[in-house]
N, C-alpha and C. Protein backbone atom coordinates (compact mmCIF):
# COMPACT_ATOMS: atom_id res chain seq x y z
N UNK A 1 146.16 142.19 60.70
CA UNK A 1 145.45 143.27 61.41
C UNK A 1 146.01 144.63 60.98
N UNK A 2 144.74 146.05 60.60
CA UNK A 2 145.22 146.90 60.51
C UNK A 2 146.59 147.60 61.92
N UNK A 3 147.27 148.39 60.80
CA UNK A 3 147.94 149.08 61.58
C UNK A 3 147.37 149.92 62.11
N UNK A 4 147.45 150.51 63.32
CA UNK A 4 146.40 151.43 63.64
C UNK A 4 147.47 152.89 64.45
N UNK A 5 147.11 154.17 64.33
CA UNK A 5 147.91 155.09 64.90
C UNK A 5 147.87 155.09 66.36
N UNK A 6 147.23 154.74 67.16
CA UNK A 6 147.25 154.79 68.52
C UNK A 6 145.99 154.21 69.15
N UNK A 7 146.06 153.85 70.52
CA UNK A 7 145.10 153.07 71.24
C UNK A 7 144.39 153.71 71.73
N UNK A 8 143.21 154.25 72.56
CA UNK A 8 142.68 155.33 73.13
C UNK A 8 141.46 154.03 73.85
N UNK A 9 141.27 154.37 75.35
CA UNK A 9 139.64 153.98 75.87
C UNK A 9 138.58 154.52 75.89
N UNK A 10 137.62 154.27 75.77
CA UNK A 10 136.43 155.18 75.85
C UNK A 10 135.27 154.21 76.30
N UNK A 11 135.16 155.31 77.44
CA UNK A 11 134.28 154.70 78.50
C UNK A 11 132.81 155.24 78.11
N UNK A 12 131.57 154.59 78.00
CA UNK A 12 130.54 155.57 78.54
C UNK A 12 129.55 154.66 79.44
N UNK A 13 129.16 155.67 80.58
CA UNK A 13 128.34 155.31 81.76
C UNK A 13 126.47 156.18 81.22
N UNK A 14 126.37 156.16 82.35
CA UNK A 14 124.45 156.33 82.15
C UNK A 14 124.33 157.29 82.22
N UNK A 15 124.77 158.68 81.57
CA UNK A 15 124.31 159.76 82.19
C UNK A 15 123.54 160.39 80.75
N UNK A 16 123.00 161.23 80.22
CA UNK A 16 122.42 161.38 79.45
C UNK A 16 123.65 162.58 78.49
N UNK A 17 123.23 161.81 77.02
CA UNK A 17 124.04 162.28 76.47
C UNK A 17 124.73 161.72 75.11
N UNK A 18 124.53 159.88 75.18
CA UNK A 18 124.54 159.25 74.54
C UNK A 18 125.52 159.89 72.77
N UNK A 19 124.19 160.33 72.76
CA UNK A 19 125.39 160.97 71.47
C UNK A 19 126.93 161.32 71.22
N UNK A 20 126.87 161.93 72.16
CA UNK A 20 128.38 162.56 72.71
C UNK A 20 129.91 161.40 72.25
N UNK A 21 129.37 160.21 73.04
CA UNK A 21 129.95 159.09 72.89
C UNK A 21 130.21 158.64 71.56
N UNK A 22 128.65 158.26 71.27
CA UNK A 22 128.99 157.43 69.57
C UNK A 22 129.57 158.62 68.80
N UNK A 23 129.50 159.55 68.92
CA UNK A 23 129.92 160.43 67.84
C UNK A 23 131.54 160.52 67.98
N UNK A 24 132.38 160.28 69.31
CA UNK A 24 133.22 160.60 69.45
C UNK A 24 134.04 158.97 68.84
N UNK A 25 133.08 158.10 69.46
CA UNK A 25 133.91 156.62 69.08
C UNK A 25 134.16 157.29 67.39
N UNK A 26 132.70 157.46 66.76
CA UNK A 26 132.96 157.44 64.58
C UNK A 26 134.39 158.24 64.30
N UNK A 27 134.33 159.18 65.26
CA UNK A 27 135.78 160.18 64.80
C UNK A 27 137.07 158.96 65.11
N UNK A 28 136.74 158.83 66.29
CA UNK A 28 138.19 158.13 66.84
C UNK A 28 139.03 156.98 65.49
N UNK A 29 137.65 156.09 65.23
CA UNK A 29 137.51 154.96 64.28
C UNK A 29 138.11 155.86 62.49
N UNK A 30 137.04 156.87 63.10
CA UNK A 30 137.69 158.12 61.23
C UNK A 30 139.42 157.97 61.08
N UNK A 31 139.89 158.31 62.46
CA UNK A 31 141.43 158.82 62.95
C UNK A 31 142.49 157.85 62.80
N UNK A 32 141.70 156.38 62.28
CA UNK A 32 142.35 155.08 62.75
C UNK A 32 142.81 154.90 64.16
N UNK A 33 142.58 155.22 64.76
CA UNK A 33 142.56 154.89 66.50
C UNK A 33 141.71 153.43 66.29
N UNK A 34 142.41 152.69 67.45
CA UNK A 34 142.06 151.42 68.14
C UNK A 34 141.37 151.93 69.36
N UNK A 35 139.99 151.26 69.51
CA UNK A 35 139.46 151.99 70.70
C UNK A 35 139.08 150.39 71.91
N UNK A 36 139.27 150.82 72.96
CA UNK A 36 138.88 150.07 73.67
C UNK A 36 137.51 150.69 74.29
N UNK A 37 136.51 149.81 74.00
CA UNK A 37 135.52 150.38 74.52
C UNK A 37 134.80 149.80 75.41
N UNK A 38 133.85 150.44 76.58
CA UNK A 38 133.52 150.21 78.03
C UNK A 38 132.33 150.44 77.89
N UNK A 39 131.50 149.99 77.87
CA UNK A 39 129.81 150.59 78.54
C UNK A 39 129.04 150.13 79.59
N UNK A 40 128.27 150.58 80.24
CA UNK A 40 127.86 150.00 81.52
C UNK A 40 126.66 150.04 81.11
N UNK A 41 125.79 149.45 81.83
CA UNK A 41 124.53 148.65 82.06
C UNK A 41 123.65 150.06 81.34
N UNK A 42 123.72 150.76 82.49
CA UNK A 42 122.81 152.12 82.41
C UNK A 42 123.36 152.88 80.89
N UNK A 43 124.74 152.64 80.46
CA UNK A 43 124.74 153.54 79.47
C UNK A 43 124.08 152.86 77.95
N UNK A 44 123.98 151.42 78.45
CA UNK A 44 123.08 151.07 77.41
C UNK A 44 121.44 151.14 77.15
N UNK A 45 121.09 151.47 78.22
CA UNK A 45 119.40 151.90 78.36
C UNK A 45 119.75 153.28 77.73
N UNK A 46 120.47 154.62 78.10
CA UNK A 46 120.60 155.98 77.70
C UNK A 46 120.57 155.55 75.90
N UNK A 47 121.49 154.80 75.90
CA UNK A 47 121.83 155.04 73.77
C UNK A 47 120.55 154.61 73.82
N UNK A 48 119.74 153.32 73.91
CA UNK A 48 118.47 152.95 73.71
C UNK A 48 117.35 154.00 73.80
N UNK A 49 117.27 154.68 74.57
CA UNK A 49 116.57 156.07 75.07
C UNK A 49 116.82 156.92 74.16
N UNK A 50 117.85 157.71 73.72
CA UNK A 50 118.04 158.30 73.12
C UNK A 50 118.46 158.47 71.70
N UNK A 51 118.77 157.59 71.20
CA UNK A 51 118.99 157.05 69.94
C UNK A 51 118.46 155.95 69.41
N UNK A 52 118.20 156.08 68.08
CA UNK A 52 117.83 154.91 67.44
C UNK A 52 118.49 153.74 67.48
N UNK A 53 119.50 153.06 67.59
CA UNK A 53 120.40 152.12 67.87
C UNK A 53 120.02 151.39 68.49
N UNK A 54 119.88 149.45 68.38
CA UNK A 54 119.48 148.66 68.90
C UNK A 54 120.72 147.88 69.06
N UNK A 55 120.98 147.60 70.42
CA UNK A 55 122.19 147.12 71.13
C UNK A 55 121.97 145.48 70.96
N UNK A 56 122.66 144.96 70.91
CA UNK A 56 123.05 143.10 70.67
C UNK A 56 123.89 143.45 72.58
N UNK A 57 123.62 142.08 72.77
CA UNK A 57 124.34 141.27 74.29
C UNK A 57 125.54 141.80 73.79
N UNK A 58 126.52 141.59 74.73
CA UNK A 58 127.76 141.76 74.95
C UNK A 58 128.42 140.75 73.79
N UNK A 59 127.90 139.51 73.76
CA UNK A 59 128.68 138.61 72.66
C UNK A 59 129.15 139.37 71.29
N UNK A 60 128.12 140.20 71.22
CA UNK A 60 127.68 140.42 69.79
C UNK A 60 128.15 141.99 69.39
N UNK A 61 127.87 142.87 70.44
CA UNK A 61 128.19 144.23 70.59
C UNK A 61 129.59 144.42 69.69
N UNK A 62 130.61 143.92 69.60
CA UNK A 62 131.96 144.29 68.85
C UNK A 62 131.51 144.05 67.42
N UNK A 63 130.91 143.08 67.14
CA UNK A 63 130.90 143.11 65.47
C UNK A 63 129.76 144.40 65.12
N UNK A 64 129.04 144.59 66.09
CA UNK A 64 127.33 145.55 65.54
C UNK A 64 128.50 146.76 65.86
N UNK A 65 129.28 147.10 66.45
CA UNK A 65 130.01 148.26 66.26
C UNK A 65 131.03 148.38 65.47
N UNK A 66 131.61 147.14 65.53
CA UNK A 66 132.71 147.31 64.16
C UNK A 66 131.47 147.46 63.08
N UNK A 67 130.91 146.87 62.65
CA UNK A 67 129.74 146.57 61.07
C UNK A 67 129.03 148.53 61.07
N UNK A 68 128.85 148.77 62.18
CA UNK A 68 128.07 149.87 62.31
C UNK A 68 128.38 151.18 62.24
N UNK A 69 129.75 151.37 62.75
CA UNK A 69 130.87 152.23 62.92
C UNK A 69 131.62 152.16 61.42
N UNK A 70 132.05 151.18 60.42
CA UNK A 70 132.48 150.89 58.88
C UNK A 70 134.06 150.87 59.73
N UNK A 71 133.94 150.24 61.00
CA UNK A 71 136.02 149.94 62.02
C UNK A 71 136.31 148.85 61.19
N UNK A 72 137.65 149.01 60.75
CA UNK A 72 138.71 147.26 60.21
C UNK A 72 138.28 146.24 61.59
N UNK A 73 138.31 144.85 61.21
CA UNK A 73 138.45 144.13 62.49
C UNK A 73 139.16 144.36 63.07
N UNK A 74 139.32 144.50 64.98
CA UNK A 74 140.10 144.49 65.57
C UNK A 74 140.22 145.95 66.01
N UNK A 75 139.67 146.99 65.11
CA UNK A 75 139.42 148.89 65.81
C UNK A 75 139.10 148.55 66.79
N UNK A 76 138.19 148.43 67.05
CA UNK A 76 137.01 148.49 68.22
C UNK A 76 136.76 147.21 68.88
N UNK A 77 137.69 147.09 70.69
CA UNK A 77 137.37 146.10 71.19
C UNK A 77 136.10 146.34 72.29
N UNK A 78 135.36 145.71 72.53
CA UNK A 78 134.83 145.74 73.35
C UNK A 78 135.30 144.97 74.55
N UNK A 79 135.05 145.98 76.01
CA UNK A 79 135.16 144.72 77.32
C UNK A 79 134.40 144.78 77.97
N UNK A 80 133.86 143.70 78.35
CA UNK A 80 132.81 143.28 79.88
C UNK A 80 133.20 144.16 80.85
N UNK A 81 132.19 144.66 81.67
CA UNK A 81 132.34 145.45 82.80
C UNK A 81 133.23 144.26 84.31
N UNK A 82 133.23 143.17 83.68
CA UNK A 82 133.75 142.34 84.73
C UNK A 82 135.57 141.54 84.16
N UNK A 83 135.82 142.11 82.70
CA UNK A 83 136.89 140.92 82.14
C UNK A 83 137.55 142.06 82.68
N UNK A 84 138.50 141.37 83.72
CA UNK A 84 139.95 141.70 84.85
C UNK A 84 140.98 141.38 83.89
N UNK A 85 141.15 140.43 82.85
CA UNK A 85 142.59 140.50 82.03
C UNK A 85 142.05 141.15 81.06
N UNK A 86 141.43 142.43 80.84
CA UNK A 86 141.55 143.27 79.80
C UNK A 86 142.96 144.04 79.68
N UNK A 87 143.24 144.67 78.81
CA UNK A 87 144.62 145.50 79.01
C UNK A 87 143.79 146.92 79.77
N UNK A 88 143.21 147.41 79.78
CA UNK A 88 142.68 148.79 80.20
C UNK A 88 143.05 148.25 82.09
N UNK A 89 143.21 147.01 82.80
CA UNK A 89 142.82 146.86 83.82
C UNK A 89 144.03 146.98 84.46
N UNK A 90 145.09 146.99 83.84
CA UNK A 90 146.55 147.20 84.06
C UNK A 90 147.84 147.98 83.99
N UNK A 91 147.98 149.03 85.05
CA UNK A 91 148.99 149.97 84.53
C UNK A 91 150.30 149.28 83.36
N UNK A 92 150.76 147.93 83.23
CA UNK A 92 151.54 147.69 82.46
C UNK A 92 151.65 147.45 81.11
N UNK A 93 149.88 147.57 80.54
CA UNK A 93 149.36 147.21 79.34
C UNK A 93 147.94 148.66 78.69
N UNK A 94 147.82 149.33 79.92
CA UNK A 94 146.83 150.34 79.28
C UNK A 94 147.06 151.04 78.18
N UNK A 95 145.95 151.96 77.52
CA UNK A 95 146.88 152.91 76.46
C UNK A 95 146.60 154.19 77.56
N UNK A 96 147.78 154.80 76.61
CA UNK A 96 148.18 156.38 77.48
C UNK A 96 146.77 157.30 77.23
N UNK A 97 145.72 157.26 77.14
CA UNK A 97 144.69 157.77 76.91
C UNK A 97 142.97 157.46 77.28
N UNK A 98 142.34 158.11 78.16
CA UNK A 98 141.16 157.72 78.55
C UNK A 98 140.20 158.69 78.23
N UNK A 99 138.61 158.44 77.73
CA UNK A 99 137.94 159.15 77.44
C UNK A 99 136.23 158.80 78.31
N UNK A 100 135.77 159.41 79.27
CA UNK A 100 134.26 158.75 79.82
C UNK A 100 133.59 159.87 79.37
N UNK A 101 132.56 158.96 78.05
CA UNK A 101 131.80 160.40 77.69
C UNK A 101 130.70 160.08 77.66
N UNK A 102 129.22 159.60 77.97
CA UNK A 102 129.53 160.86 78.76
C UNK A 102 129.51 160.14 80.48
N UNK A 103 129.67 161.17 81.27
CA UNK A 103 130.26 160.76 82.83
C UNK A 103 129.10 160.96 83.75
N UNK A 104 128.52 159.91 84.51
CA UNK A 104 127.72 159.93 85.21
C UNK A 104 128.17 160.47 86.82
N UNK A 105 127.03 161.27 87.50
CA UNK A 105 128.09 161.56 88.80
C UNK A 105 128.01 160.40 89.64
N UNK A 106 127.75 159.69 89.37
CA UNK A 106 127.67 158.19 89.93
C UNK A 106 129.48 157.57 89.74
N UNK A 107 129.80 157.74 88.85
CA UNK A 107 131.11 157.09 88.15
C UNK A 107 132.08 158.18 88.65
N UNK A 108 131.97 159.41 88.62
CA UNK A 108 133.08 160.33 88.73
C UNK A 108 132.84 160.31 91.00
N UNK A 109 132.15 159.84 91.31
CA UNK A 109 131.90 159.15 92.84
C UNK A 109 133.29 158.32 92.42
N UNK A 110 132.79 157.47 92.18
CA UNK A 110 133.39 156.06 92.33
C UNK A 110 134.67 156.37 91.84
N UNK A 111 135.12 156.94 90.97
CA UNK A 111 136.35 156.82 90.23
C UNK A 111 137.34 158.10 91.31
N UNK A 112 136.65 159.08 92.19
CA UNK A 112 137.16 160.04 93.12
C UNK A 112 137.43 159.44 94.33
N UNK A 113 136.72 158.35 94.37
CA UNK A 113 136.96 157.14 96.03
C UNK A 113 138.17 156.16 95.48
N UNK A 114 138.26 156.15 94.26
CA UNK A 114 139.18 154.84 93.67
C UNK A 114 138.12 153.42 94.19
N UNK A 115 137.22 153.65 93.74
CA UNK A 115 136.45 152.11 94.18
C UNK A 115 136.71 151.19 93.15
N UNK A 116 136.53 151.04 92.09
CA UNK A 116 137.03 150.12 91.27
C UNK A 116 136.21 148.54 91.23
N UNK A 117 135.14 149.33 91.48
CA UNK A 117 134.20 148.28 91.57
C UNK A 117 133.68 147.31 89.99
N UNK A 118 134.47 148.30 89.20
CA UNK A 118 133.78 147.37 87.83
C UNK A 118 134.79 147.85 86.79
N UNK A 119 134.92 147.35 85.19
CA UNK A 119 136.16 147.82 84.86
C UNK A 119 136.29 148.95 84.10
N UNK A 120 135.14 150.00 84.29
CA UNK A 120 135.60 151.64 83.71
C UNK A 120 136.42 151.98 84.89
N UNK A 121 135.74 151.48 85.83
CA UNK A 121 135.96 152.46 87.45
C UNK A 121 137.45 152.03 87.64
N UNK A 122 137.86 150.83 87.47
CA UNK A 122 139.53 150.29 87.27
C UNK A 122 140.47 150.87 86.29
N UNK A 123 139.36 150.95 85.24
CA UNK A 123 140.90 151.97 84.42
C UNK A 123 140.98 153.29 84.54
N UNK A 124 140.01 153.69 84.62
CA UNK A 124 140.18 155.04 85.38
C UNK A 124 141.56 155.02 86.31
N UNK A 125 140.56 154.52 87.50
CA UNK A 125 141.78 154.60 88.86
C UNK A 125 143.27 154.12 87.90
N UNK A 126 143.73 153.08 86.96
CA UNK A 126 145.30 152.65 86.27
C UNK A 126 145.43 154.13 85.63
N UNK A 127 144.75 154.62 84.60
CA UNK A 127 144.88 156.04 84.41
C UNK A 127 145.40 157.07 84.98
N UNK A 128 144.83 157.24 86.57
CA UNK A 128 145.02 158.14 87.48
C UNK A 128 146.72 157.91 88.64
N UNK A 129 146.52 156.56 88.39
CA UNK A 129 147.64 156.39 89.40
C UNK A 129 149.10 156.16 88.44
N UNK A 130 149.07 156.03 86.91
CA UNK A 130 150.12 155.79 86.36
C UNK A 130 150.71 157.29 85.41
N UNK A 131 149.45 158.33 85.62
CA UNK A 131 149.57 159.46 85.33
C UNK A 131 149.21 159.82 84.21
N UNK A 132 148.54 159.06 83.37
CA UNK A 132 148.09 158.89 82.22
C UNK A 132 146.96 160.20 81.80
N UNK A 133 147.07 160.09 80.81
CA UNK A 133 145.46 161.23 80.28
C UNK A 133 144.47 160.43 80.54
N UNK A 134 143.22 160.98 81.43
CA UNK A 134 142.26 160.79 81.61
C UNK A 134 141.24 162.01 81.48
N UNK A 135 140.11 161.70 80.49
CA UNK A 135 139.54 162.99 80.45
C UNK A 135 137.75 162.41 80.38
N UNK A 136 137.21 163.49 81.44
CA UNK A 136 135.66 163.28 81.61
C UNK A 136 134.91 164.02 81.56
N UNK A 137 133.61 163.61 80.48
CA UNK A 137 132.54 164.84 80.15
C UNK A 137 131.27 164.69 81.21
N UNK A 138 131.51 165.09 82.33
CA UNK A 138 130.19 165.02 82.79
C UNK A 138 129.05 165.74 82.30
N UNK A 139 127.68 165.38 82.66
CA UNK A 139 126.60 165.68 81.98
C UNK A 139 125.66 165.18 82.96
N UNK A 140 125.11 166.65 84.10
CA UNK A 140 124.32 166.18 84.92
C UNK A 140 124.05 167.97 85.51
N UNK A 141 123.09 168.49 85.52
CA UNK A 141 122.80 169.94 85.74
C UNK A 141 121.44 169.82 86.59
N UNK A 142 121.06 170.49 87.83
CA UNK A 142 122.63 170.96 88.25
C UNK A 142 123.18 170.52 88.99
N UNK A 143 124.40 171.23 89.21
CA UNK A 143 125.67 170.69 89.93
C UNK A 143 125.75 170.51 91.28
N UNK A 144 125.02 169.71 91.84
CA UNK A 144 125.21 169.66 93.77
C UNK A 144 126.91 170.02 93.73
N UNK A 145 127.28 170.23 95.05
CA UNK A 145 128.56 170.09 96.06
C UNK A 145 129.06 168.89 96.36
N UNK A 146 128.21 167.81 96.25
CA UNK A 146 129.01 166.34 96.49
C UNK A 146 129.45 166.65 94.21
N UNK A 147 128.64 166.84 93.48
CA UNK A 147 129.72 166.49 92.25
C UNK A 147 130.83 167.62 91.84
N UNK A 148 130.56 168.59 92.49
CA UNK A 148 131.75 169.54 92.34
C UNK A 148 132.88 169.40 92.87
N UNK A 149 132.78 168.91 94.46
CA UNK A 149 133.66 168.70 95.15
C UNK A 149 134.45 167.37 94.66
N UNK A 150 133.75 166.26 94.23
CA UNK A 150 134.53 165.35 93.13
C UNK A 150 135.17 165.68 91.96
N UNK A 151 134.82 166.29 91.55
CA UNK A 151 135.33 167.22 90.20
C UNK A 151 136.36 168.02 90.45
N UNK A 152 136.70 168.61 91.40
CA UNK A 152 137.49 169.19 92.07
C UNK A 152 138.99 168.45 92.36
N UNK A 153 138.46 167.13 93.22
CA UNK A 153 139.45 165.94 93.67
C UNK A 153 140.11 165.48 92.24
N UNK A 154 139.11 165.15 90.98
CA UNK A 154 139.52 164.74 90.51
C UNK A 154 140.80 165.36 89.57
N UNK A 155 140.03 166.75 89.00
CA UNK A 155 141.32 167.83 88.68
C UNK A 155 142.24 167.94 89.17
N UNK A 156 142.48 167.89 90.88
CA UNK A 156 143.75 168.26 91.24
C UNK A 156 144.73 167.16 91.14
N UNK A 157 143.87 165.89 90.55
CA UNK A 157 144.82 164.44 90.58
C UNK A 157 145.32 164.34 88.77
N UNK A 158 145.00 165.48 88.50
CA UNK A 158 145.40 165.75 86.54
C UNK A 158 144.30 165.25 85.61
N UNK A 159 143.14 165.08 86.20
CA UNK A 159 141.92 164.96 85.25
C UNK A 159 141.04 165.81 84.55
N UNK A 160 141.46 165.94 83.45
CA UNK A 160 140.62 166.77 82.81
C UNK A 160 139.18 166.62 82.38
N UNK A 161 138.28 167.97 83.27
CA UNK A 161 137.53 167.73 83.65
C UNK A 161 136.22 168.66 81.98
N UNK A 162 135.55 168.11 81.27
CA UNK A 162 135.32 169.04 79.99
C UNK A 162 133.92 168.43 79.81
N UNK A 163 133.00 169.13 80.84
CA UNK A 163 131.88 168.71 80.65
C UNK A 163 130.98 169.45 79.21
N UNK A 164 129.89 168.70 79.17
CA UNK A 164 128.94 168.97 77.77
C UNK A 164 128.26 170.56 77.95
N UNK A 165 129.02 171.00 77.82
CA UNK A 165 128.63 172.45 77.58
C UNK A 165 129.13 173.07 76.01
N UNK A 166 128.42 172.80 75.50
CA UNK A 166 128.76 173.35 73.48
C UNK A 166 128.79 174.70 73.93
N UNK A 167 129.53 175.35 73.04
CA UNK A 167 129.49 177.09 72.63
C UNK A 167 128.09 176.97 71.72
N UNK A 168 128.20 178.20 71.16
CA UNK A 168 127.33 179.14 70.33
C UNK A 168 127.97 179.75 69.31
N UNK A 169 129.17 180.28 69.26
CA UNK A 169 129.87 181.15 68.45
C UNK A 169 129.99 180.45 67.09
N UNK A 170 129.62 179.12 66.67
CA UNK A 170 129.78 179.12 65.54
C UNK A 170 128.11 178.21 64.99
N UNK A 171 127.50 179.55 65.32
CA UNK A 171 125.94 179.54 65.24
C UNK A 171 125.47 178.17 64.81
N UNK A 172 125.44 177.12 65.91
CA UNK A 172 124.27 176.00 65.82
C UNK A 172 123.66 176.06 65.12
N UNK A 173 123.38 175.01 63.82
CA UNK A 173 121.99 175.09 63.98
C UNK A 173 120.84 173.53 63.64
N UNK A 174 121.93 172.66 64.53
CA UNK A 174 121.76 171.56 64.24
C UNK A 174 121.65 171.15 65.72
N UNK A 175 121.05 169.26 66.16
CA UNK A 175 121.50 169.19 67.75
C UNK A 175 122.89 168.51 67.23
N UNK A 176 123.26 167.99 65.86
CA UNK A 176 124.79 167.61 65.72
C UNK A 176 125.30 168.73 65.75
N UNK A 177 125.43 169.87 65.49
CA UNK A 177 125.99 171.28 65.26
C UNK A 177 126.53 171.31 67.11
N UNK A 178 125.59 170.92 67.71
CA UNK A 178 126.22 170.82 69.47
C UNK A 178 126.84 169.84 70.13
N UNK A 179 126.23 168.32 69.34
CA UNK A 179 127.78 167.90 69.94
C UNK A 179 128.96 167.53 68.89
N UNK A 180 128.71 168.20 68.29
CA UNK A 180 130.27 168.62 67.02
C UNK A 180 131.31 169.46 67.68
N UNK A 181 130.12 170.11 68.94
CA UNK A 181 131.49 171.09 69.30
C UNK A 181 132.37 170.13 70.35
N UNK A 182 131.29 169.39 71.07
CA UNK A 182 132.42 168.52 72.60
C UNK A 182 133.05 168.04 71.90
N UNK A 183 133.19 167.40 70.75
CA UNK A 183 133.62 166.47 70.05
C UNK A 183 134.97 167.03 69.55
N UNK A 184 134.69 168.26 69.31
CA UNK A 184 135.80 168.91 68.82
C UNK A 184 136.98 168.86 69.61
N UNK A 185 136.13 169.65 71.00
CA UNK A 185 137.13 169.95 72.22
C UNK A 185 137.79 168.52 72.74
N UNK A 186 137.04 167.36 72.87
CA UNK A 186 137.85 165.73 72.48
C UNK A 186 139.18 165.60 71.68
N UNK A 187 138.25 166.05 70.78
CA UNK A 187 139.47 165.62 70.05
C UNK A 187 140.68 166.46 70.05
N UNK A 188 140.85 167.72 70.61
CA UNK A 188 142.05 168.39 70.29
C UNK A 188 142.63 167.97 72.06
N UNK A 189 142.03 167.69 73.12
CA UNK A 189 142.62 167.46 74.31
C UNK A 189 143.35 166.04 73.72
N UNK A 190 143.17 165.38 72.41
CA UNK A 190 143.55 163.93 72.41
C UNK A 190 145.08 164.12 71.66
N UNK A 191 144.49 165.58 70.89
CA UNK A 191 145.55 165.80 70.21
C UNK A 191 145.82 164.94 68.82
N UNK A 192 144.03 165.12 68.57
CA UNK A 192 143.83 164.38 67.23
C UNK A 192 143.39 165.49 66.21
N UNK A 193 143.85 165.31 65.30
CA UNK A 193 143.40 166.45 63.91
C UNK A 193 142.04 166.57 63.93
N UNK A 194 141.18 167.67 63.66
CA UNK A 194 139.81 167.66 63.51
C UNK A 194 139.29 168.97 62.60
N UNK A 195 138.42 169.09 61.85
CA UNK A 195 138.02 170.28 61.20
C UNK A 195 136.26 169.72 61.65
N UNK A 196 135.88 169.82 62.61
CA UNK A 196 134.52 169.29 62.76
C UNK A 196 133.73 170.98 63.14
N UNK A 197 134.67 171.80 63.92
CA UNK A 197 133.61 173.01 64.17
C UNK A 197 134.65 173.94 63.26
N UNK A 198 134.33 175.35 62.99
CA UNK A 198 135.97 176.50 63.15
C UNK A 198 136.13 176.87 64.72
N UNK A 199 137.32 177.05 64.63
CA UNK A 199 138.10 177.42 65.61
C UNK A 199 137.64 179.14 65.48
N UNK A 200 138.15 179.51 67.47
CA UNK A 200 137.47 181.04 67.62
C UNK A 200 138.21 181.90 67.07
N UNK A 201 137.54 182.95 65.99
CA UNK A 201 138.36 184.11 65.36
C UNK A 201 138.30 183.52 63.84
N UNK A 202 138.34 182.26 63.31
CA UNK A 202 137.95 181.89 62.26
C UNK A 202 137.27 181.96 60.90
């Protein structure tokens, strides 16, 4: 098995945005990062919706993303929203790094109650309670008071909160040109090398 530089999760739930995600997994996979990856029900209708990409069952999903992504075997695990001996499910085995991109206010609910009803919503909460980096792009406009006020809870518990809002300053002119930029801002909260946008003043 490749050696790989570090472990990282990456969650994505149903919120619209899809791109955001796969684009961030290709970098991660670029970076040699090992990714543990999470998707829920709804975030597989969104990629379907919004992207060309035709999803395989769960059996199958790790090889169509390793094959699809060009990951060594073993980059990119996939887990069931229900497998409890994953390592993501355990403060004693997680990696020091979480990514939900994009974040449904459905999930950033659940993950602000600690419900833990399924296993993004579990590593989250191992994330949160072991002090780990956890970082979430919500993507839902506009913003009621029940998701601010979660957003809120969740920041003050060290979650960085970096929703899909691209700049402008380094004149778009692509819809990759916009999420090149979240992607960017990903990757430097990960504290991974990136030349994907210039930096401001550049």
């Amino acid at each position: 098995m490749a050696d790989f530089n570090r472990t990282i999760t990456l969650a994505m739930t149903g919120a619209s945005g899809a791109q955001y995600g796969l684009r961030l997994l290709d970098c991660l996979v670029q970076a040699n990062c090992q990714v543990q990856f999470l998707m829920s029900d709804a975030a597989r209708v969104v990629v379907e919706t919004e992207t060309e990409l035709e999803l395989p069952n769960d059996d199958n999903l790790e090889d169509f993303l390793t094959l699809n992504f060009d990951a060594e075997p073993g980059q990119i695990a996939v887990n069931s929203s229900r497998d409890w001996f994953s390592s993501v499910a355990s403060g004693s085995a997680s990696p020091s790094s979480m990514v939900i991109c994009p974040a449904s206010g459905g999930t950033l609910s659940a993950i602000a109650c600690g419900a833990s009803n399924n296993l993004i919503e579990r590593a989250a909460d191992v994330a949160i309670k072991e002090k780990r980096q956890l970082i979430v792009v919500p993507r839902e406009t506009p913003l009621s008071e029940i998701h601010l006020e979660n957003m809120l809870k969740l920041s003050r518990l060290g979650v960085t909160i970096l929703p899909a809002m691209p700049g402008f300053y380094q004149n778009p002119e692509t819809i990759d040109d916009l999420v090149e930029f979240i992607v960017a801002r990903l990757l430097d909260h990960l504290g991974i090398e990136q030349n994907l946008v210039p930096r401001w003043g550049s």
